[in-house]
Protein backbone atom coordinates (compact mmCIF):
# COMPACT_ATOMS: atom_id res chain seq x y z
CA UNK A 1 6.78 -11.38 -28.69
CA UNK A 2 7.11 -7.58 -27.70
CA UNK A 3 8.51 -7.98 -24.22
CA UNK A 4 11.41 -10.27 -25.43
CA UNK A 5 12.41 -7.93 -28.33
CA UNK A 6 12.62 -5.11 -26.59
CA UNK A 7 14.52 -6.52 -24.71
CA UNK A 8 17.20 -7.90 -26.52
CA UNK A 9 17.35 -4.42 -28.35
CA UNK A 10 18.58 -2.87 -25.42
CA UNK A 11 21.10 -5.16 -24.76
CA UNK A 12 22.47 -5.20 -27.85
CA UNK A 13 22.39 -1.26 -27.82
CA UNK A 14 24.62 -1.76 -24.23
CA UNK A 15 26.46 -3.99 -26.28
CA UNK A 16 27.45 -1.46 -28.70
CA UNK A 17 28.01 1.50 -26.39
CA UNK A 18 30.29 -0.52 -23.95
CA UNK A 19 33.49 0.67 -25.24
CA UNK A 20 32.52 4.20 -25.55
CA UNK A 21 31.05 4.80 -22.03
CA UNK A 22 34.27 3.16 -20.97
CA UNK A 23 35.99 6.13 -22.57
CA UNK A 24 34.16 8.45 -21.33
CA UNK A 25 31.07 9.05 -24.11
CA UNK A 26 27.82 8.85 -21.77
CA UNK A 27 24.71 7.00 -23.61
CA UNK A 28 21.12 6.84 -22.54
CA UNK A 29 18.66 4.49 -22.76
CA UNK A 30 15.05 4.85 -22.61
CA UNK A 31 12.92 1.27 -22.24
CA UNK A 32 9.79 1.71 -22.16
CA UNK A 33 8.39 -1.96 -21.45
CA UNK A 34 4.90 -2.15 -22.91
CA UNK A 35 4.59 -5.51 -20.23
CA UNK A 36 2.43 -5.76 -18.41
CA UNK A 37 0.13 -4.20 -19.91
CA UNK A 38 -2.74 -5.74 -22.01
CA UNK A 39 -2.53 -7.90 -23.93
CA UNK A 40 -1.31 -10.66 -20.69
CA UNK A 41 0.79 -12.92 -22.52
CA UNK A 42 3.17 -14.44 -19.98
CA UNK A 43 5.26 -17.01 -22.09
CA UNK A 44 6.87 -20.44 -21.83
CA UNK A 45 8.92 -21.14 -18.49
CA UNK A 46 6.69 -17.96 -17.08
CA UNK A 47 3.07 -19.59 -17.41
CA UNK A 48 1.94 -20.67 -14.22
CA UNK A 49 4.79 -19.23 -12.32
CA UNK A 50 3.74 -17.14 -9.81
CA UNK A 51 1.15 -19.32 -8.40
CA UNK A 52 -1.60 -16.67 -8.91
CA UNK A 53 -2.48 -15.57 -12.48
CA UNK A 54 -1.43 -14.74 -15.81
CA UNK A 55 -0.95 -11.19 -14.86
CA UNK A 56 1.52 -11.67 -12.26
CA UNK A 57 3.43 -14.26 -14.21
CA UNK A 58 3.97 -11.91 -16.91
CA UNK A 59 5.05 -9.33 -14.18
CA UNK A 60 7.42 -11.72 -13.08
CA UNK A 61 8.45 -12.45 -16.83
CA UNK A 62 9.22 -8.33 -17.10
CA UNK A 63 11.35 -8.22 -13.89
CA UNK A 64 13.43 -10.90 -15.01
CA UNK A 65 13.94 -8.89 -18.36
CA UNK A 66 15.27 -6.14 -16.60
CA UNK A 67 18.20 -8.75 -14.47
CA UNK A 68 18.84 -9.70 -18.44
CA UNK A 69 19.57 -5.53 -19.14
CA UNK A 70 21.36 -5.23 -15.29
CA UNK A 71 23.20 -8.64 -16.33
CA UNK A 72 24.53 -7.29 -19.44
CA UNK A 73 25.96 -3.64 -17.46
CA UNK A 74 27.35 -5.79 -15.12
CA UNK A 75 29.73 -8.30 -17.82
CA UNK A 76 30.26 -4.70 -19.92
CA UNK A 77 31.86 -3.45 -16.86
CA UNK A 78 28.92 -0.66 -17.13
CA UNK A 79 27.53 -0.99 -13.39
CA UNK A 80 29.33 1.39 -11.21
CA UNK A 81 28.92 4.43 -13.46
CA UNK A 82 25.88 4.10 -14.98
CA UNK A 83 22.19 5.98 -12.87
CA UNK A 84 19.44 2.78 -13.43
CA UNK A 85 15.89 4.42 -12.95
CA UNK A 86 13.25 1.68 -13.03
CA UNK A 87 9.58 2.87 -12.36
CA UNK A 88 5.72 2.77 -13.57
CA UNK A 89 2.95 5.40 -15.11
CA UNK A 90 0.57 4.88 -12.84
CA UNK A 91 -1.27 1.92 -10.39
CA UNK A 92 -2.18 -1.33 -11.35
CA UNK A 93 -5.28 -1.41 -14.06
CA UNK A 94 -8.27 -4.09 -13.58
CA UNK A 95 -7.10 -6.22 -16.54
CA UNK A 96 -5.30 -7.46 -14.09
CA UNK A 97 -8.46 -9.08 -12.85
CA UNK A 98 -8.69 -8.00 -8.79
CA UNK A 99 -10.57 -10.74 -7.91
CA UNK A 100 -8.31 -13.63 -8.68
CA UNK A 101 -5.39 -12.18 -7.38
CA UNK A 102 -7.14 -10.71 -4.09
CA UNK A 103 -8.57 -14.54 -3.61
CA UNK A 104 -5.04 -15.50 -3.29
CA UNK A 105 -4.15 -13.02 -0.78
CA UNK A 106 -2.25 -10.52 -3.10
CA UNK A 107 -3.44 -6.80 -3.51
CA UNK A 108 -1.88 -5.41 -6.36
CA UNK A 109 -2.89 -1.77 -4.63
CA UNK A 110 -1.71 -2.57 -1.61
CA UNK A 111 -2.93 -0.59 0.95
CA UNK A 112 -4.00 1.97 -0.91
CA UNK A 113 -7.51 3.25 -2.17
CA UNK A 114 -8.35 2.63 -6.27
CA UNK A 115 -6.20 1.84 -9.37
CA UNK A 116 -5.24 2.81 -12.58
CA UNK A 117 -7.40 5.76 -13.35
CA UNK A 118 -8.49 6.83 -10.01
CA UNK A 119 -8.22 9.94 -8.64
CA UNK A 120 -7.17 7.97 -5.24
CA UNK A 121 -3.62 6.90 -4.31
CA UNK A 122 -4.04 3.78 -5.63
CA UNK A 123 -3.84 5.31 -9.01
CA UNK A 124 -1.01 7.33 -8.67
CA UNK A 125 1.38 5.64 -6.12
CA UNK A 126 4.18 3.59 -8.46
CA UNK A 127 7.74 1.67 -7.74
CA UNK A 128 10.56 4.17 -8.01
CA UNK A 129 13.75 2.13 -7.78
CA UNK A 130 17.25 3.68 -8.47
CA UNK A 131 20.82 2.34 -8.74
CA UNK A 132 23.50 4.29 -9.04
CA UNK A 133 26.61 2.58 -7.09
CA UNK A 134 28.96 4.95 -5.37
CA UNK A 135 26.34 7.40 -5.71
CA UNK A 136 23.07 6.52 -4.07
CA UNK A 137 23.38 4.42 -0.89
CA UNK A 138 22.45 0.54 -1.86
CA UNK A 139 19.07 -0.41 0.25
CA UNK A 140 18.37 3.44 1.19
CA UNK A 141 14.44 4.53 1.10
CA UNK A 142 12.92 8.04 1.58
CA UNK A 143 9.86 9.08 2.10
CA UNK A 144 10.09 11.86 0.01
CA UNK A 145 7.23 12.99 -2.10
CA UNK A 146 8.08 12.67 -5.92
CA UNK A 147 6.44 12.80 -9.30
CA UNK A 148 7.72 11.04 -12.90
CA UNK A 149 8.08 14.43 -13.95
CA UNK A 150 10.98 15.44 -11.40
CA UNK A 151 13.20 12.98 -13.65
CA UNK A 152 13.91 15.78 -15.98
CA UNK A 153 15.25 18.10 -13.63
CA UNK A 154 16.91 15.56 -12.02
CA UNK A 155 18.96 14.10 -14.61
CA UNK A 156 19.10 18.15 -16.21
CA UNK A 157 21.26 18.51 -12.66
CA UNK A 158 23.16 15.88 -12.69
CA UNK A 159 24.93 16.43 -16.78
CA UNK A 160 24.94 19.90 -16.06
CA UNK A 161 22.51 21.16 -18.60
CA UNK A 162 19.94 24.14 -18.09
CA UNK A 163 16.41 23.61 -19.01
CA UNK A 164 15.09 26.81 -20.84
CA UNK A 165 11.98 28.32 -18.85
CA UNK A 166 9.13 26.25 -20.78
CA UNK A 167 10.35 22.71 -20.15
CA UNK A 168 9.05 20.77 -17.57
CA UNK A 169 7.62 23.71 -15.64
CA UNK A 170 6.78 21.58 -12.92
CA UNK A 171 10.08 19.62 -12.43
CA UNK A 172 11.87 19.49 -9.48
CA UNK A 173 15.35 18.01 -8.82
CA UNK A 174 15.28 15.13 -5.88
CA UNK A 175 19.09 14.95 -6.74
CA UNK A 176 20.30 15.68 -3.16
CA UNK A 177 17.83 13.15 -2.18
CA UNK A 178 19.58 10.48 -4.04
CA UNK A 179 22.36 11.25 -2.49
CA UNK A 180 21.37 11.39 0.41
CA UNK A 181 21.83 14.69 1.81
CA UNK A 182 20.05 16.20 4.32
CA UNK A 183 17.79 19.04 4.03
CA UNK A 184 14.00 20.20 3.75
CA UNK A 185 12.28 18.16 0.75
CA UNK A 186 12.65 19.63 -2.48
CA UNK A 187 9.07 19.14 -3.02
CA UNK A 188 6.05 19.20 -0.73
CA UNK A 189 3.17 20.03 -3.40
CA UNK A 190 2.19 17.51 -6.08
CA UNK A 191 -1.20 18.25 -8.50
CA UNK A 192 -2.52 15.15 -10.25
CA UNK A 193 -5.90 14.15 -12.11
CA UNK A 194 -7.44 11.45 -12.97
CA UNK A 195 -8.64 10.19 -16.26
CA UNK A 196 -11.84 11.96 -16.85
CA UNK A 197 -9.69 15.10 -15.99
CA UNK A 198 -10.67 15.89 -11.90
CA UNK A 199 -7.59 17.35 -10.04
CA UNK A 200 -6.29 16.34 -7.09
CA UNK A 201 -3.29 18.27 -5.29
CA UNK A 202 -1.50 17.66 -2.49
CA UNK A 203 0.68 19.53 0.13
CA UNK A 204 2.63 17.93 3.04
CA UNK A 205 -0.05 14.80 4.51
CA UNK A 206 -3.04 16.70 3.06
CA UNK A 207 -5.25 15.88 -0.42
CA UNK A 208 -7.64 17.48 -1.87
CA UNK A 209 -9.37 15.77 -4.62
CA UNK A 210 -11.97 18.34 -6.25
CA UNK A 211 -14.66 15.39 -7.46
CA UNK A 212 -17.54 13.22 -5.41
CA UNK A 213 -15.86 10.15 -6.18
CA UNK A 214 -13.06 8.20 -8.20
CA UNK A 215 -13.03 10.71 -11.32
CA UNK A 216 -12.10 6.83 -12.95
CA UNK A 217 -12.92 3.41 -13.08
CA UNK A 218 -13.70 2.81 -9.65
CA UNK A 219 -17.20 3.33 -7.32
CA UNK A 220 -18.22 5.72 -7.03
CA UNK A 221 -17.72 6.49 -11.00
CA UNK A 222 -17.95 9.51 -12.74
CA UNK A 223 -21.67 9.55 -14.51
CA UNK A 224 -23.18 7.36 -11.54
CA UNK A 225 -25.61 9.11 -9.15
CA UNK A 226 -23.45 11.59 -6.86
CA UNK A 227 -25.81 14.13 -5.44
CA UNK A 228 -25.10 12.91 -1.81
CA UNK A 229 -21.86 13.28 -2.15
CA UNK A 230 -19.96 16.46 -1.54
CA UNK A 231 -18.10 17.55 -4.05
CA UNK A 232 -14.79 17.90 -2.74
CA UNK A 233 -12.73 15.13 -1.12
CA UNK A 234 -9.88 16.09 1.76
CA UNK A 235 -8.02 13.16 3.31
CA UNK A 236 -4.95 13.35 5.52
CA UNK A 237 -2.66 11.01 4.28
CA UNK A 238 -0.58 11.01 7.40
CA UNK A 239 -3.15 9.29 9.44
CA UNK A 240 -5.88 7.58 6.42
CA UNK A 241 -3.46 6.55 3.84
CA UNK A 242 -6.64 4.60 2.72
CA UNK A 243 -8.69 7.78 1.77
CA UNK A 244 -11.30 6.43 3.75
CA UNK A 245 -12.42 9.89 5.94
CA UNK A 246 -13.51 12.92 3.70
CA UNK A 247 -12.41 15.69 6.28
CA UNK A 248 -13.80 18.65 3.63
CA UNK A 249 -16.53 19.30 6.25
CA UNK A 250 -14.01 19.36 9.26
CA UNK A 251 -11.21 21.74 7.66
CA UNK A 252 -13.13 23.92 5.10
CA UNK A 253 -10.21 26.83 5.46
CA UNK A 254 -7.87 23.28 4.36
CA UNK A 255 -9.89 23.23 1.04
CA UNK A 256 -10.08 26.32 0.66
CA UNK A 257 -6.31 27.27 0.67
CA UNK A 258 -5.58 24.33 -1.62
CA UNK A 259 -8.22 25.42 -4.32
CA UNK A 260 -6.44 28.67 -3.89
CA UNK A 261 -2.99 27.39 -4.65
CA UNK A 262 -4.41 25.12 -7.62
CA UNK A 263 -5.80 28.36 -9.04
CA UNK A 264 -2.61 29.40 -9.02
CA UNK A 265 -0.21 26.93 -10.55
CA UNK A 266 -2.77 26.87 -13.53
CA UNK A 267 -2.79 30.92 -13.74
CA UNK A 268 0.64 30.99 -13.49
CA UNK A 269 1.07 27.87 -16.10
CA UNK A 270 3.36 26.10 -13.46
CA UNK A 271 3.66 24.74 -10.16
CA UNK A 272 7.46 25.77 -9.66
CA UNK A 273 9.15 29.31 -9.08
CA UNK A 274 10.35 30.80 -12.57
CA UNK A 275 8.62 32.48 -15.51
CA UNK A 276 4.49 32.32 -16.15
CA UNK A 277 3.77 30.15 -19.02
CA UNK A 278 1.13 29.22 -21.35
CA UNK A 279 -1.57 26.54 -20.32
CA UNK A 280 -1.27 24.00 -23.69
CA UNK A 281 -4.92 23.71 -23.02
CA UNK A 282 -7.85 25.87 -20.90
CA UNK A 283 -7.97 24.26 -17.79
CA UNK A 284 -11.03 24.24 -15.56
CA UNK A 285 -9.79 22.85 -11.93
CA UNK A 286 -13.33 21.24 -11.66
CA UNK A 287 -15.15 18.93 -14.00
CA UNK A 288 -18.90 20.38 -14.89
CA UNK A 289 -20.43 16.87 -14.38
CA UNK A 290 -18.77 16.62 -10.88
């Protein structure tokens, strides 16, 4: 089973780095559970466990793998000086079959519009959980606006290193965040896209989402019959956290000066202050079939 083995590989790698973080030689880890992703195979103890389906029984099976990895930094006398980042790619896919789990009250999208693939929040909004005792205040939140991405500017802060002017272009550090200084945000724009490649970008409460509909797997589809849609989507996010009001009508010069800065960040090859780079790939901000 993959979940298991993983797992026990990265405690015995703790295992054998214990005595060297101790004095003083930093190791990373990098875990990148392939649960719970398809194919849902919740073993043993962990079938039937959550009371709701397979799917959140094996979600349950991959949190208690990660106690196992916290576990073993804890008896290895690890925990205090060692920064625990556990997060997700992206919002919670349809394997996960919607209807069962909905039928038992539980949303695996929450409140939000869409899933896994969707242009919409749904999509795109993950866990972000960090431990890091002595360092980041235990039970602390922030509202913060952050993307996977900032990790490498982050962690490039805290060991001191400086990342050369073509890697991660579009990092930002939410290090004084962690720790819980105060301040402006270190980020207040955030582009994204969906799978079939429609952009989305955000700044402060507003989104503009330059597609008719999910740019994914959700109505309305990419492909499916769209001409009465506009073809721009703008949602405040302050006030319809659901996506549920397209405002493009209402606040045309609030479209138009986020296309404007989109057009930029791909000109420039980044969406952070620093030296223009090279687009791996000719972007078009908006998809030809809408």
């Amino acid at each position: 089973a993959v979940l298991p083995t993983l797992t026990q590989k990265a405690i015995e790698f703790v295992k054998r780095q214990a005595a060297d973080a101790k004095a003083g030689k930093p190791f990373f880890l990098y875990l990148p559970l392939a649960s719970p992703h398809t194919p849902i195979h919740p073993k043993g103890e962990w079938l039937g466990k959550s009371g709701l389906n397979p799917y959140a029984d094996f979600v349950m099976q991959q949190d208690a793998a990660i106690g196992q990895l916290l576990d073993t930094l804890e008896r290895n006398g690890l925990t205090d000086n060692t920064l625990v980042i556990f997060t997700s790619d992206n919002g919670c896919s349809p394997q996960a079959k919607f209807d069962e789990l909905l039928a038992k009250g539980h949303n695996p999208s929450y409140v939000f519009r869409g899933h896994k693939a969707d242009i919409y929040e749904g999509g795109h909004r993950v866990p972000f959980l960090v431990r890091w005792p002595g360092q980041v205040k235990a039970g602390s939140k922030t509202e913060q606006l952050t993307c996977l991405i900032d990790v490498t500017a982050t962690v490039a802060e805290i060991v001191g290193a400086k990342l050369p002017p073509n890697a991660a272009e579009d990092s930002i550090s939410f290090l004084p965040t962690l720790l819980g200084q105060s301040g402006k945000p270190a980020r207040t724009t955030l582009v994204s896209h969906s799978i079939n490649g429609s952009f989305a970008i955000r700044d402060g409460s507003w989104k503009l989402a330059l597609c008719p509909g999910s740019g994914g797997w959700s109505n309305p589809r990419p492909g499916m019959k769209d001409d009465d849609l506009p073809p721009s989507q703008l949602f405040d996010l302050s006030t319809d956290i659901g996506e549920t009001a397209n405002l493009q009508e209402k606040h045309p010069e609030t479209v138009s000066r986020l296309t404007k800065l989109l057009e930029k960040y791909v000109a420039d090859g980044r969406s952070t202050p620093g030296e223009p780079q090279k687009n791996a790939v000719a972007i078009k901000i908006r998809k030809d079939n809408r």
